[in-house]
Protein backbone atom coordinates (compact mmCIF):
# COMPACT_ATOMS: atom_id res chain seq x y z
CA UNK A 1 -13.36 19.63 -68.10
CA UNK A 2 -15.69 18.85 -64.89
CA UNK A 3 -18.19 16.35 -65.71
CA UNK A 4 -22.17 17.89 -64.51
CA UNK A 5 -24.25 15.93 -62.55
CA UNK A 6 -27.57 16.61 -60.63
CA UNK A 7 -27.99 18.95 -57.93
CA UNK A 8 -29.14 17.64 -54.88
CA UNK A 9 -32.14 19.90 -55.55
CA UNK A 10 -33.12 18.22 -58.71
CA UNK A 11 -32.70 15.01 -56.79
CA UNK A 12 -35.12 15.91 -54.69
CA UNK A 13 -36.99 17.46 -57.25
CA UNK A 14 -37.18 14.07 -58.99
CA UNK A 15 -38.26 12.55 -55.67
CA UNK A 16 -40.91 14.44 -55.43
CA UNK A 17 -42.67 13.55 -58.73
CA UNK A 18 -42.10 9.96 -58.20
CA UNK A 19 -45.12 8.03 -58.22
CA UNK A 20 -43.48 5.49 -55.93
CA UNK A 21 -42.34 7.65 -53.49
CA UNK A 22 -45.01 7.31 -50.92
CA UNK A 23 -43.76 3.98 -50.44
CA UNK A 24 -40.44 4.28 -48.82
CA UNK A 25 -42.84 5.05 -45.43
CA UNK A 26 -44.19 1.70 -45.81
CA UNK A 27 -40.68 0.40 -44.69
CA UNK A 28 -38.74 0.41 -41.50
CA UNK A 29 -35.31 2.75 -42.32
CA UNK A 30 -33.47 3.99 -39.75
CA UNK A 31 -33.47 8.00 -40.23
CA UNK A 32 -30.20 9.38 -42.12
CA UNK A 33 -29.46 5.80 -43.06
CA UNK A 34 -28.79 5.49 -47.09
CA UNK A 35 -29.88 1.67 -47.67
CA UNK A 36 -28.09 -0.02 -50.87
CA UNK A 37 -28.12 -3.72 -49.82
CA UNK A 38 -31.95 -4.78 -50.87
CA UNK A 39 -30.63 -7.07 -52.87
CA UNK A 40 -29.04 -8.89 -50.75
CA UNK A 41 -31.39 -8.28 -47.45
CA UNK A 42 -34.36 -6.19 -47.93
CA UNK A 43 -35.71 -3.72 -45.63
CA UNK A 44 -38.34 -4.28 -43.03
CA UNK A 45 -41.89 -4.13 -44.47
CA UNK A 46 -43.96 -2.09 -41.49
CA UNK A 47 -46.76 -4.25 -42.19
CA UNK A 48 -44.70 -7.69 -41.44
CA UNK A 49 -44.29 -6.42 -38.22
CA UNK A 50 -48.01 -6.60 -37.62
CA UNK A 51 -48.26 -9.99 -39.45
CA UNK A 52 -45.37 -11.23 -36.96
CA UNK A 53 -47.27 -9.71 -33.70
CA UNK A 54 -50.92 -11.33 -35.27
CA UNK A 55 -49.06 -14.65 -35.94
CA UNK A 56 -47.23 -14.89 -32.88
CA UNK A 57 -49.39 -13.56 -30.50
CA UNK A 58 -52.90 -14.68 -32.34
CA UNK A 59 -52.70 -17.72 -34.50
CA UNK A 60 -49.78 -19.22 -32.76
CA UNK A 61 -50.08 -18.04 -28.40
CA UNK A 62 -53.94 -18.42 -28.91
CA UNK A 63 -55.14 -20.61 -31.96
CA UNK A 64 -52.23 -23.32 -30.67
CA UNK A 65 -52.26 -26.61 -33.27
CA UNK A 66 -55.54 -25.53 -34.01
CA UNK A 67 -53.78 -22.67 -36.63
CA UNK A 68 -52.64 -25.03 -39.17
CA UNK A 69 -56.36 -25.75 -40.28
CA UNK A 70 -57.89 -22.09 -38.64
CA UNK A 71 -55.26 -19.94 -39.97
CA UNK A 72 -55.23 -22.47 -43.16
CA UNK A 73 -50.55 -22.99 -41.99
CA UNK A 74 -51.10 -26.17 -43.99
CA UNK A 75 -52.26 -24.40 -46.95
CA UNK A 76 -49.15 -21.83 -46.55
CA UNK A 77 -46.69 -23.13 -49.00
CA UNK A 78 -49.28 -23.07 -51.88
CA UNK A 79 -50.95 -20.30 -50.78
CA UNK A 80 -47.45 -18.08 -51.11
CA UNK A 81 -46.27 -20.12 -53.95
CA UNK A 82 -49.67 -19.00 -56.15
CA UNK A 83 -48.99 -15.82 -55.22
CA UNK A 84 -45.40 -15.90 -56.32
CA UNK A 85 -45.95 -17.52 -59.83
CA UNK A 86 -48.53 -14.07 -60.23
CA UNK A 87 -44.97 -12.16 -59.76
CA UNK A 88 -42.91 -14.38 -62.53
CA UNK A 89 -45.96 -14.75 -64.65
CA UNK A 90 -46.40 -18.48 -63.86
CA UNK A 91 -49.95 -20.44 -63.43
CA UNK A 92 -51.40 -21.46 -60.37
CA UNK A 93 -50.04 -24.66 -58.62
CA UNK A 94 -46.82 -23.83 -60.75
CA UNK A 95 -44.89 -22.77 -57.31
CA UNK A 96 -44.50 -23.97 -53.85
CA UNK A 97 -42.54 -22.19 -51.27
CA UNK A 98 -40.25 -24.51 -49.29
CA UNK A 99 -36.84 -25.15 -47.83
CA UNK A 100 -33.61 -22.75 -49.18
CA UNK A 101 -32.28 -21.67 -52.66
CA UNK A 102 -29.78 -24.85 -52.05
CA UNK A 103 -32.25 -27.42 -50.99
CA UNK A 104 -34.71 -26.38 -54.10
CA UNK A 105 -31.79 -26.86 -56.73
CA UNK A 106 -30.89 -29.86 -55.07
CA UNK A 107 -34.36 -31.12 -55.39
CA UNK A 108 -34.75 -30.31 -59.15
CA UNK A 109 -31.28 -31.47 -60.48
CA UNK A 110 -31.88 -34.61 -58.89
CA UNK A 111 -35.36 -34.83 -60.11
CA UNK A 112 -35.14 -33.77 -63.51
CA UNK A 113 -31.94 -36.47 -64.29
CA UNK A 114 -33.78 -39.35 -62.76
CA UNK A 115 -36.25 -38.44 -65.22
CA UNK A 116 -33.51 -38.68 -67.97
CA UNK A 117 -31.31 -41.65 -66.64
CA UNK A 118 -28.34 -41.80 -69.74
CA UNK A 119 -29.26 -38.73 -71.59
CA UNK A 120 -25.49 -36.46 -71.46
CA UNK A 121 -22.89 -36.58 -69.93
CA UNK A 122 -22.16 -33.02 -68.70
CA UNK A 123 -24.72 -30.33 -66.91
CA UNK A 124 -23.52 -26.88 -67.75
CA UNK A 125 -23.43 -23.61 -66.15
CA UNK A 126 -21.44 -20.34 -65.51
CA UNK A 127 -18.17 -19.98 -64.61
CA UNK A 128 -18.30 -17.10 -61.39
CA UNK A 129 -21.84 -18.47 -61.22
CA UNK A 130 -23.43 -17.96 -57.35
CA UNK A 131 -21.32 -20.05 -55.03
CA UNK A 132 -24.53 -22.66 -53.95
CA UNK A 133 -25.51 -22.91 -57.48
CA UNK A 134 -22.14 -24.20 -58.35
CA UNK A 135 -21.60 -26.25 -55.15
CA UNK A 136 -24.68 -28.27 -55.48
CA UNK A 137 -24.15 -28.59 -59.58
CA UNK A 138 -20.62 -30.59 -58.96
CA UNK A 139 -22.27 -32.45 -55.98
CA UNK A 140 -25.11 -33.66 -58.06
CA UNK A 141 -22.68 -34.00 -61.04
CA UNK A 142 -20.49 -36.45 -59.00
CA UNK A 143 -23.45 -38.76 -57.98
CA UNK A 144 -25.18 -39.37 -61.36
CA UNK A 145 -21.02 -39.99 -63.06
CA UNK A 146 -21.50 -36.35 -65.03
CA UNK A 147 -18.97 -34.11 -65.87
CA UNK A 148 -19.73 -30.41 -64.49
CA UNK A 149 -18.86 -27.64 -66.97
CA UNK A 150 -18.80 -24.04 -65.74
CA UNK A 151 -17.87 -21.77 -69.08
CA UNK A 152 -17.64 -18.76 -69.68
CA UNK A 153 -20.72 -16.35 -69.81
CA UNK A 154 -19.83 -15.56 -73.43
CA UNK A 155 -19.42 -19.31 -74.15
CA UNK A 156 -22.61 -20.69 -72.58
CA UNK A 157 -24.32 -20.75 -75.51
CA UNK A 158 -21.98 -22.26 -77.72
CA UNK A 159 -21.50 -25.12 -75.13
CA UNK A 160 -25.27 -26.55 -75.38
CA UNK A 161 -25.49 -30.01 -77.57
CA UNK A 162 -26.42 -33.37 -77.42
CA UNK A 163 -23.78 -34.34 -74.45
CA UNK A 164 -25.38 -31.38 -71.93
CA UNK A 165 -27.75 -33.44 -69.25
CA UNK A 166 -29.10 -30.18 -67.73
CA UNK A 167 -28.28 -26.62 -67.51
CA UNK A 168 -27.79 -24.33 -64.11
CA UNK A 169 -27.90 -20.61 -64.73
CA UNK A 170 -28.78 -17.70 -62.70
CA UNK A 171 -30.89 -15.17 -64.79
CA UNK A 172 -29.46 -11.97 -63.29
CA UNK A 173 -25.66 -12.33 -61.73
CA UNK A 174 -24.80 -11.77 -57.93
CA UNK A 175 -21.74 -9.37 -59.15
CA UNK A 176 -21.86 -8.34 -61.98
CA UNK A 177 -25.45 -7.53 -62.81
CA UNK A 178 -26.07 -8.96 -66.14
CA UNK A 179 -28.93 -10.44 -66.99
CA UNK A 180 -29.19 -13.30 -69.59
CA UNK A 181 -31.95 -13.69 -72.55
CA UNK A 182 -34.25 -16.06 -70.95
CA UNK A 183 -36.05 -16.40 -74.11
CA UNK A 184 -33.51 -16.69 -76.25
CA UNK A 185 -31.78 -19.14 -74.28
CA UNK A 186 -34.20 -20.93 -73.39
CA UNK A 187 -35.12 -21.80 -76.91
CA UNK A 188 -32.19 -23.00 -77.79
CA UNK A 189 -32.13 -25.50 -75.06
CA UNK A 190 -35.31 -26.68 -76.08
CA UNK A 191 -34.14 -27.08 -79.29
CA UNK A 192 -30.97 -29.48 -78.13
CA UNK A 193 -34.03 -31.32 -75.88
CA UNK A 194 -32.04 -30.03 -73.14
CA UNK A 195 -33.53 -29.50 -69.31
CA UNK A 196 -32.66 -25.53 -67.84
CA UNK A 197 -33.14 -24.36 -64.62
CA UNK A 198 -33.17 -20.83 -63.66
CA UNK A 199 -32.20 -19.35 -60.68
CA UNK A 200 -34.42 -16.19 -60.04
CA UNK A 201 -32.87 -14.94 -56.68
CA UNK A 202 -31.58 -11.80 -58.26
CA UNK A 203 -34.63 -11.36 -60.87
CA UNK A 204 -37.48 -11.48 -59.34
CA UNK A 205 -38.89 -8.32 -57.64
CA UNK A 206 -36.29 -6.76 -59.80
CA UNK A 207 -36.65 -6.99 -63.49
CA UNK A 208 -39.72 -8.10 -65.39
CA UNK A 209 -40.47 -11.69 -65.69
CA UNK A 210 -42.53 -13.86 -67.79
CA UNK A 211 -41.92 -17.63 -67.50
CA UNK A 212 -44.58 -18.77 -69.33
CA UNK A 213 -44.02 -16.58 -72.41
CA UNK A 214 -40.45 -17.18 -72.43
CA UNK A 215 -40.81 -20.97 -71.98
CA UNK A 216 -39.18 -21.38 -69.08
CA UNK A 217 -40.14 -24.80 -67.22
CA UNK A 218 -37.98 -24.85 -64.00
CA UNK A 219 -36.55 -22.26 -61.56
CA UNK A 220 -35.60 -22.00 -57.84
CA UNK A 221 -35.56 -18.32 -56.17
CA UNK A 222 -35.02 -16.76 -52.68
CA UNK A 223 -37.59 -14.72 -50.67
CA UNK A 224 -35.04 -12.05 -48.53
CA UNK A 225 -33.77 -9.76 -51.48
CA UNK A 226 -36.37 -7.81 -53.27
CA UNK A 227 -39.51 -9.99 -51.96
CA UNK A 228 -38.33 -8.68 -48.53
CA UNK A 229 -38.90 -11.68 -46.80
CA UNK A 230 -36.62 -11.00 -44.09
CA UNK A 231 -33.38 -12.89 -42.59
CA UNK A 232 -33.59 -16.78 -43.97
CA UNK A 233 -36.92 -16.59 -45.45
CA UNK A 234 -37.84 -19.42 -47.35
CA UNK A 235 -36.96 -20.02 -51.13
CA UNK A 236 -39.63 -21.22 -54.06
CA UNK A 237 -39.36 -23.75 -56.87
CA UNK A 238 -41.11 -23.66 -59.94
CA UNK A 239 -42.13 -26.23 -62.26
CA UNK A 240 -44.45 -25.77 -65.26
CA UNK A 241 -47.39 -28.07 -65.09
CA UNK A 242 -46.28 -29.81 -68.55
CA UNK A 243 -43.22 -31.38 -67.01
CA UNK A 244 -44.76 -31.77 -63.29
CA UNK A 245 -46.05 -34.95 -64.13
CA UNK A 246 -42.88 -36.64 -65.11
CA UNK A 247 -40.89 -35.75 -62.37
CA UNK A 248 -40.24 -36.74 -58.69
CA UNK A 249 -39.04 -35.01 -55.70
CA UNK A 250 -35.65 -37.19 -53.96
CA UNK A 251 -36.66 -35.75 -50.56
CA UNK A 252 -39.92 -38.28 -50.03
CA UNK A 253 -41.20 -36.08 -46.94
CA UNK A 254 -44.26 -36.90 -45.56
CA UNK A 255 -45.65 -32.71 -46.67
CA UNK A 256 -45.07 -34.30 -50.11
CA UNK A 257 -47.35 -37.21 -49.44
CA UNK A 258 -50.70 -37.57 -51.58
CA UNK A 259 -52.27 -37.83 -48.01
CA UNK A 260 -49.53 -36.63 -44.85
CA UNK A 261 -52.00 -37.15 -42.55
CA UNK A 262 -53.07 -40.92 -43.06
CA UNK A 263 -49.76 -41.85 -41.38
CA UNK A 264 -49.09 -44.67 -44.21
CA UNK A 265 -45.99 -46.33 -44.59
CA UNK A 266 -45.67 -46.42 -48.07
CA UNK A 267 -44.65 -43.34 -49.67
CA UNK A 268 -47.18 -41.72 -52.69
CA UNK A 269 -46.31 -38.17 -54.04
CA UNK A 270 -48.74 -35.83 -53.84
CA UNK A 271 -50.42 -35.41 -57.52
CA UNK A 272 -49.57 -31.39 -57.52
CA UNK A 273 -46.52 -29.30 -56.91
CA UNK A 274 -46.92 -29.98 -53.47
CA UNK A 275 -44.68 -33.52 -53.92
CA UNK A 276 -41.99 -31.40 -54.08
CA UNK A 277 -42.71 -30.08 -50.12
CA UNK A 278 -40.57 -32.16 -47.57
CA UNK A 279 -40.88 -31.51 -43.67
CA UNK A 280 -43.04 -29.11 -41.77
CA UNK A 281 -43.07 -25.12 -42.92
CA UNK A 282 -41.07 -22.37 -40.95
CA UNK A 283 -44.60 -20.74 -40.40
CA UNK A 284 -43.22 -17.41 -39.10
CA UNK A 285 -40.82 -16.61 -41.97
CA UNK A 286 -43.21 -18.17 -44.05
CA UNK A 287 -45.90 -15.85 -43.25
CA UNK A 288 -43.39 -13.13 -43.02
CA UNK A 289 -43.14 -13.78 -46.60
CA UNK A 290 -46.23 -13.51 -47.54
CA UNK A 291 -46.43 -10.21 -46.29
CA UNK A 292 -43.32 -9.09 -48.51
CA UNK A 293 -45.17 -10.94 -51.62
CA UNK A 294 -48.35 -8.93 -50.74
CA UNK A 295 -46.41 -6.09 -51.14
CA UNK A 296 -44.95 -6.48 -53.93
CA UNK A 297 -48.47 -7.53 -55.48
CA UNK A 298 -49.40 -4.51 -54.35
CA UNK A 299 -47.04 -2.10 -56.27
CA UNK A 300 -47.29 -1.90 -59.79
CA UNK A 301 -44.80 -3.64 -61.63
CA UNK A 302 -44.23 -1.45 -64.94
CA UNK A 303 -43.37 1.57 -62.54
CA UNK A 304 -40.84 -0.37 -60.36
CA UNK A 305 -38.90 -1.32 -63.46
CA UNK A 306 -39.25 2.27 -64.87
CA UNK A 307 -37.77 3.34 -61.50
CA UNK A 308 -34.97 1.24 -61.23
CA UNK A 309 -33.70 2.16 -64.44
CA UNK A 310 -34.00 5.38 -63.87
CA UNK A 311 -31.47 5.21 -60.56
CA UNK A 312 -29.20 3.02 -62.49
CA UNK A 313 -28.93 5.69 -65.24
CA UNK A 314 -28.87 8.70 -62.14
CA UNK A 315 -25.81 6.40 -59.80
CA UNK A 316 -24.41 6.20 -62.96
CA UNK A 317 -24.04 9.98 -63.96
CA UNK A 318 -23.31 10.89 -60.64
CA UNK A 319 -20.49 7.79 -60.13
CA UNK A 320 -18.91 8.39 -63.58
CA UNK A 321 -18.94 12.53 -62.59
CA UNK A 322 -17.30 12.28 -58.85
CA UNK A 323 -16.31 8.90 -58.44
CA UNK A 324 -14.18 8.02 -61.44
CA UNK A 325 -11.83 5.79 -59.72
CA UNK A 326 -14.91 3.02 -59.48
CA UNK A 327 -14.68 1.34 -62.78
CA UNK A 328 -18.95 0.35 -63.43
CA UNK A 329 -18.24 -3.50 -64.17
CA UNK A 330 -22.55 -3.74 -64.61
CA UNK A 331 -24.25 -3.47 -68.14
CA UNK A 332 -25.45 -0.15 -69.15
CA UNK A 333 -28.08 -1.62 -71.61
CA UNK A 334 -31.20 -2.27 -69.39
CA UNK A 335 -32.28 -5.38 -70.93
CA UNK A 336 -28.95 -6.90 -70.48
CA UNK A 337 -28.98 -6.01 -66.91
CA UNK A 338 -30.86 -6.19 -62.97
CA UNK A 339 -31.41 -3.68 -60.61
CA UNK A 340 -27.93 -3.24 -59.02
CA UNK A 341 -24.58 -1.41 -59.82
CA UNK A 342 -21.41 -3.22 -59.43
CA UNK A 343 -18.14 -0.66 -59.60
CA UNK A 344 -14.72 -2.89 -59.66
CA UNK A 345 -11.52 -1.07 -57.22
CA UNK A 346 -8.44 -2.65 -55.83
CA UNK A 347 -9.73 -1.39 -52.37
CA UNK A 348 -13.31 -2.30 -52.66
CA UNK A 349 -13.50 -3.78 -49.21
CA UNK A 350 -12.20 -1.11 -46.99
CA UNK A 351 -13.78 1.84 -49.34
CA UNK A 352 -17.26 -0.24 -48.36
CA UNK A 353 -16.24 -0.38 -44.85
CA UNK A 354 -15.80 3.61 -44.73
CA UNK A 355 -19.02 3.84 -46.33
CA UNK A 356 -20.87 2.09 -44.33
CA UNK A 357 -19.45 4.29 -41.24
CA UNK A 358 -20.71 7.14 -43.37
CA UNK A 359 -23.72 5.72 -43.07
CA UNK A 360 -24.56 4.42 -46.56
CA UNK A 361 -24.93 0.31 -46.77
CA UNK A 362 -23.43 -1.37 -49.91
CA UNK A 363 -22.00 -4.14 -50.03
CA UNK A 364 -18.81 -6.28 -51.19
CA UNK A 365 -18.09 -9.05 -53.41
CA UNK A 366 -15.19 -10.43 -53.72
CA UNK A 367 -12.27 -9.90 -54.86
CA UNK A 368 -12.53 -5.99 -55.93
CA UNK A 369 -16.12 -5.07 -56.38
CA UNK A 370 -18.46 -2.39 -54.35
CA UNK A 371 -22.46 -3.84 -54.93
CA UNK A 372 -24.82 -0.82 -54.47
CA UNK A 373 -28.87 -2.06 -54.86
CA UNK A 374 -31.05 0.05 -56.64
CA UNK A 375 -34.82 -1.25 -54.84
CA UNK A 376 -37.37 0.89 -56.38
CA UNK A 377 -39.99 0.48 -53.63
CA UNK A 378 -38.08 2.89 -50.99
CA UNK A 379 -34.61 4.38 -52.29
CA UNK A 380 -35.01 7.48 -53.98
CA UNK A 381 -33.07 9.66 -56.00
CA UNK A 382 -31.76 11.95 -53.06
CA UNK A 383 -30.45 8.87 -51.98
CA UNK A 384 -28.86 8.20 -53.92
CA UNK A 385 -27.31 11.80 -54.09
CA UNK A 386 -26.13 12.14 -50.92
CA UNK A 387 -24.91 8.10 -51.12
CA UNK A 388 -22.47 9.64 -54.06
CA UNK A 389 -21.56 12.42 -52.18
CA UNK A 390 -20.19 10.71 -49.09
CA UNK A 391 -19.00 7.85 -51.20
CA UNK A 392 -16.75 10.62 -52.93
CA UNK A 393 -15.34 12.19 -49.67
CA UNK A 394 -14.00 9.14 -48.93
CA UNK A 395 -11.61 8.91 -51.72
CA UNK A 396 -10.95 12.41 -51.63
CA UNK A 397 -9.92 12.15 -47.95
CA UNK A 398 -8.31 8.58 -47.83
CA UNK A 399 -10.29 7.64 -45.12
CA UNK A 400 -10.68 4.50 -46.48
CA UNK A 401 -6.97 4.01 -45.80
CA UNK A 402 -7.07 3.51 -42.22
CA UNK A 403 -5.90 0.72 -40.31
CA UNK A 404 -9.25 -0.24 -39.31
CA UNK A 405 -10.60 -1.15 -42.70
CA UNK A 406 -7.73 -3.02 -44.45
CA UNK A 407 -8.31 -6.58 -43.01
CA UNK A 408 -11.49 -7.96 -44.21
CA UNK A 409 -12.99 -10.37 -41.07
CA UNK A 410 -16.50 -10.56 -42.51
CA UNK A 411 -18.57 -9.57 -45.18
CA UNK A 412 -21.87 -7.79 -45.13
């Protein structure tokens, strides 16, 4: 029997009672162009353009040095970072924007165990965790004489006790999609006395967050997935302001200074969140982020969540219906989940190749899974039709066969 799935009418149909759907001409997409890789690189804002032109043309070609107090630069990384904890439900001077993803962890693993000198022997995280996260967790492992475990998702919790130092996990996963219990995690860390951090690169813009009702007292995040922050754009680190006090950054920088400007020798951290700043902002992709935050502020949060489960659960009808041969590999419960759809096949990489010709943009993850974004701000449900619909002449054609895309040289 032929599965049913939507028309292409009542995709459009859909589209057109979306209350989010005025939105998608707030962003820069290229006509025809079906764009599935927000997660990973989110589309143009229209109105970071004009930030860019005001910032470079403005603050920066006429307000010179004189923009870091005019233009309030200085005040940048707080400024964002305030507006950031609004987004994961954090308190002000809970977030500063600064350096990368890698450089933030870095920071806190370093400054949360010389907080706890002798106290375990092991920091834990996830097996298949994000490649950085589990790069910097054995580097920092190695210096302070711990042993790094990575276990299992299904074993994480099991493997928290008195001999874990710290634990490393990324709320919703690169590949796969699933999305931990925060909460209920989190509690049972605190109850072993046991430091987490979270990484919210994949959560936040995405799925609903709450770090102060969930307990949650450290996390690191990027800004150029669902933020839309563009190309590089800075990461954030959270701390709540109950362990702030205790800890200290290892980058001494003079932006983390008590006073930068009185040019002092000695080193004194600033008394705020701000100790955890080290050299001088990237103003432009700083302020290109604020733009993508304001955005996001902007939008209302409830909807976007109702939206992106509702193209999870319409890719998923349609996939299931013409594209059987793409196993879904991504939770189907929405709570146990973020918003993109991972679909496991031997030939992932040149069936995303093909596609991409077609003019849809997913993306690949090795070693056999097709990533397809679901970003509620500007894909719509007709995209997602027609993304289906090409996606299925492919492997009814073999296309994907061809020469062209069997030898993976980069990925996108």
């Amino acid at each position: 029997m032929t599965m049913q799935y939507p028309s292409l009418a009542e995709a459009e149909a859909r589209d057109a009672a979306d209350p989010l759907h005025s939105w998608r001409d707030r962003f820069v997409l290229p006509d025809g162009l079906v764009y599935l890789d927000g997660n990973s690189l989110g589309a143009l804002p229209r109105h970071t353009a004009e930030t860019m032109r005001d910032a470079t043309e403005r603050q920066w070609g006429e307000g010179l040095i004189r923009s870091w107090n005019d233009a309030d630069w200085i005040g940048a990384p707080r400024r964002v970072g305030d507006k950031i904890a609004q987004l994961i439900r954090a308190a002000s001077g809970e977030v500063i924007v600064c350096d990368s993803v890698t450089v933030n962890l870095y920071k806190l693993m370093m400054a949360i165990l010389a907080a706890r000198p002798g106290q375990g022997r092991t920091i834990l995280t996830e097996s298949g965790n994000f490649p950085t996260d589990l790069h910097v967790a054995a580097g920092v492992a190695a210096q302070h004489g711990l042993v790094l475990d990575a276990a299992p998702r299904e074993a994480i919790m099991e493997r928290i006790g008195p001999e874990t130092a710290l634990i490393v996990l990324t709320h919703v996963h690169y590949k796969t999609g699933e999305r931990f219990d925060m909460a209920s995690i989190q509690a049972l860390a605190d109850a072993q006395g046991v430091p987490l951090i979270w990484d919210l690169s994949h959560s936040i813009g995405a799925v609903p967050l709450d770090m102060g009702a969930d307990a949650a007292r450290f996390a690191v995040g990027c800004g150029y997935k669902y933020l839309n922050g563009g190309p590089g754009a800075p990461g954030f680190l959270y701390v709540a302001a109950e362990a702030l006090e205790f800890l200290g950054s290892p980058i001494q920088g003079w932006m983390g200074h008590a006073a930068p400007f009185a040019m002092t020798d000695a080193y004194a951290p600033a008394p705020g969140i701000e100790r955890f700043l080290a050299g001088t902002p990237p103003m432009l992709s700083l302020l290109a982020l604020e733009a993508g935050v304001d955005l996001m502020l902007e939008a209302d949060g409830d909807l976007l969540w109702a939206k992106s489960q509702a193209l999870f659960d319409f890719l998923a009808q349609q996939m299931a219906a013409r594209c059987p041969q793409l196993v879904p590999i991504t939770p189907v419960r929405a709570d146990l989940r973020g918003s993109h759809a991972s679909f496991a096949h031997p030939s992932a990489w040149p069936i995303n190749r093909a596609l991409i010709d077609a003019g849809v943009i997913g993306d690949f993850r090795s070693p056999d899974v097709l990533r397809l974004g679901l970003t509620p701000l500007y894909l719509g449900f007709a995209d997602l039709w027609h993304a289906v619909d090409r996606l299925a002449a492919i492997l009814e054609d073999g296309r994907w066969q061809r020469s062209e895309y069997s030898a993976p040289t980069r990925v996108t």
